[in-house]
N, C-alpha and C. Protein backbone atom coordinates (compact mmCIF):
# COMPACT_ATOMS: atom_id res chain seq x y z
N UNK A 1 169.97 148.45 147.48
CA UNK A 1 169.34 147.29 148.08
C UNK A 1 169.92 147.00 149.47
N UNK A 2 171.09 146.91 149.56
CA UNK A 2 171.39 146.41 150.88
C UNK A 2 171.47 148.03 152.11
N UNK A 3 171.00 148.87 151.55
CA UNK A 3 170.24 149.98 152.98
C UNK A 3 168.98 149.70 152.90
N UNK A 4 168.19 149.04 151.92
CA UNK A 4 167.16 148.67 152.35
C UNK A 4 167.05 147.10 153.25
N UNK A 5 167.84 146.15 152.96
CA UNK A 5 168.16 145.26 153.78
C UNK A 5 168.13 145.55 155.57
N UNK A 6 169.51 146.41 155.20
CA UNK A 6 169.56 146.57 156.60
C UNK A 6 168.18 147.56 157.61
N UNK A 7 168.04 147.97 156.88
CA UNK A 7 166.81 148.49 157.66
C UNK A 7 165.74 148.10 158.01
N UNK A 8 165.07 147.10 157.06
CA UNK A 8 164.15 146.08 157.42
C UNK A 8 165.00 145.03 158.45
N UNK A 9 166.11 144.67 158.72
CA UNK A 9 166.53 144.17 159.68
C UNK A 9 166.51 144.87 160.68
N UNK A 10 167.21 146.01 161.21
CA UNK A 10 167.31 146.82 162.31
C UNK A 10 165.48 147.18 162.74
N UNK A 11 164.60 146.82 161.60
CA UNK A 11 163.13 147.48 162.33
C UNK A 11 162.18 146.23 163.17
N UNK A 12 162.97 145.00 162.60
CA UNK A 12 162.72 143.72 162.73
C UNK A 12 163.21 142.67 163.42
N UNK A 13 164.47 143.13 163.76
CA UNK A 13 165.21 142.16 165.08
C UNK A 13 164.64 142.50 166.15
N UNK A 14 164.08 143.89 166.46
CA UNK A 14 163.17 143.33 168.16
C UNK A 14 161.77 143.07 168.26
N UNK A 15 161.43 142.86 166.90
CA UNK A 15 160.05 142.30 166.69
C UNK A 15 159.81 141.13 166.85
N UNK A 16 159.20 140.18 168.29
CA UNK A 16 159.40 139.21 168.87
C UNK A 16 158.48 138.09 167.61
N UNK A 17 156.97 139.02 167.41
CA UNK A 17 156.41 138.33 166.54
C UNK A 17 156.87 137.84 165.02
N UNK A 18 158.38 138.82 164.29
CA UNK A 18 158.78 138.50 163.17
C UNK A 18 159.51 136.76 163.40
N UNK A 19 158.87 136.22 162.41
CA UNK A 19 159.50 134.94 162.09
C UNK A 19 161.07 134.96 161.91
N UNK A 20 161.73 134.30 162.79
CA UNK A 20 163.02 134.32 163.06
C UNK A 20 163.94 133.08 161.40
N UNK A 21 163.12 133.01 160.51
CA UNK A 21 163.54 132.25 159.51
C UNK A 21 163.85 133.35 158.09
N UNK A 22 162.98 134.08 158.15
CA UNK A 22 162.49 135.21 157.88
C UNK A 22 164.05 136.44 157.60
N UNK A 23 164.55 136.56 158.98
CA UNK A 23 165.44 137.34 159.47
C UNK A 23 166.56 136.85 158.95
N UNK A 24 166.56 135.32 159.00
CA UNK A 24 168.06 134.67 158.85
C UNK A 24 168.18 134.82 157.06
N UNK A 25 167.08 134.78 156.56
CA UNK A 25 167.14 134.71 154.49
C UNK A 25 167.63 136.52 154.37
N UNK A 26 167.13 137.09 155.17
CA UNK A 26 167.78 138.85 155.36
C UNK A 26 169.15 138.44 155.81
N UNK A 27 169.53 138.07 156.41
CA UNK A 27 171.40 138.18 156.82
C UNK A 27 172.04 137.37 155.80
N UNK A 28 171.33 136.58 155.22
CA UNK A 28 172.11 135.73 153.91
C UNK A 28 172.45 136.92 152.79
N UNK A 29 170.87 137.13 152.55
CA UNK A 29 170.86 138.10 151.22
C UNK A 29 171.78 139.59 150.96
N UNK A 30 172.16 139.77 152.99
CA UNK A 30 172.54 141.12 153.26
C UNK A 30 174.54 140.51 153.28
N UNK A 31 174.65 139.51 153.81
CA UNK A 31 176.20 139.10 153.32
C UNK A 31 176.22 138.90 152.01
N UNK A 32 175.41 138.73 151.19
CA UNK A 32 175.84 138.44 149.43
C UNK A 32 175.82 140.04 148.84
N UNK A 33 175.00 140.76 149.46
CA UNK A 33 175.01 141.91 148.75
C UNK A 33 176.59 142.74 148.79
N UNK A 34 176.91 142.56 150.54
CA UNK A 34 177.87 143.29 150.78
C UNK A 34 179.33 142.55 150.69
N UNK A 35 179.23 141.51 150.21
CA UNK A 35 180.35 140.44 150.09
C UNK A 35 180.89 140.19 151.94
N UNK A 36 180.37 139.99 152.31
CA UNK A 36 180.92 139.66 153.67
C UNK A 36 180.54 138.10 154.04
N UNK A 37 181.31 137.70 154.51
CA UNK A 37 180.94 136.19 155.05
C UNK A 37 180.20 136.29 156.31
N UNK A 38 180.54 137.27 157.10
CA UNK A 38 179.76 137.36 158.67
C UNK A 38 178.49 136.93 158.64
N UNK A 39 177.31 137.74 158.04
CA UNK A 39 175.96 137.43 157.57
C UNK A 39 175.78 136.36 157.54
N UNK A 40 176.13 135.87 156.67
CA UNK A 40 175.98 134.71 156.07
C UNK A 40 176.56 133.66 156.96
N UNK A 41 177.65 133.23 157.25
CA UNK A 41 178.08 132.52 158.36
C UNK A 41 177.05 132.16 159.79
N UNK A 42 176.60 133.41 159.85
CA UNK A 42 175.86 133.61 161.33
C UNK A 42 174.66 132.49 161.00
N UNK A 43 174.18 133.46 160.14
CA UNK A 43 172.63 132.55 159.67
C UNK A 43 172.65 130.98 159.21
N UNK A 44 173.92 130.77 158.49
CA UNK A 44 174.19 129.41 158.30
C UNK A 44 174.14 128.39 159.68
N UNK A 45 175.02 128.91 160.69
CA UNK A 45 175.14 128.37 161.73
C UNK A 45 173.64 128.46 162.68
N UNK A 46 173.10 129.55 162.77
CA UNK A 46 172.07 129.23 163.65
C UNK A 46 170.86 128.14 162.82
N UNK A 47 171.04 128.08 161.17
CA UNK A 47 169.99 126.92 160.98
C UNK A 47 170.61 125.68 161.50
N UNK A 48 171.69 125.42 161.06
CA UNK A 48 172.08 124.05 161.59
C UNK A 48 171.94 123.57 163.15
N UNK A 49 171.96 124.68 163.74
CA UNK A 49 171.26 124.58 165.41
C UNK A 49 170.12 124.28 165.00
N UNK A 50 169.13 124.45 163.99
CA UNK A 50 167.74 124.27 164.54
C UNK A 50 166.95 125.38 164.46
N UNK A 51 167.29 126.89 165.00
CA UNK A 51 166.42 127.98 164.85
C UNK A 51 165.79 128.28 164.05
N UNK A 52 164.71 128.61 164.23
CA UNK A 52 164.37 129.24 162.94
C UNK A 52 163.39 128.84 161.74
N UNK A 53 163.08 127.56 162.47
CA UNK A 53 162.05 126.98 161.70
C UNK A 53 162.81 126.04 160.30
């Protein structure tokens, strides 16, 4: 699961039209898979900015 994660991310971060809310539930799901806080951290922080719908 998480090489499929990341790959739908890497095909989808310069896709201007992909919903940027979208991307951030992929970096959550992709820090829980891989136990990393980074992911997850990132995406946490850019909702509380606001991004993302």
């Amino acid at each position: 699961m998480t090489d499929t994660l990341l790959r739908s991310l890497r095909e989808r971060m310069l896709d201007e039209s992909e919903p940027l809310a979208g991307l951030l539930r992929k970096c959550l799901l992709l820090g829980a898979e891989t136990g990393s806080e980074a992911p997850r951290l990132g995406a946490q922080g850019t909702q509380r900015l606001g991004v993302g719908g």
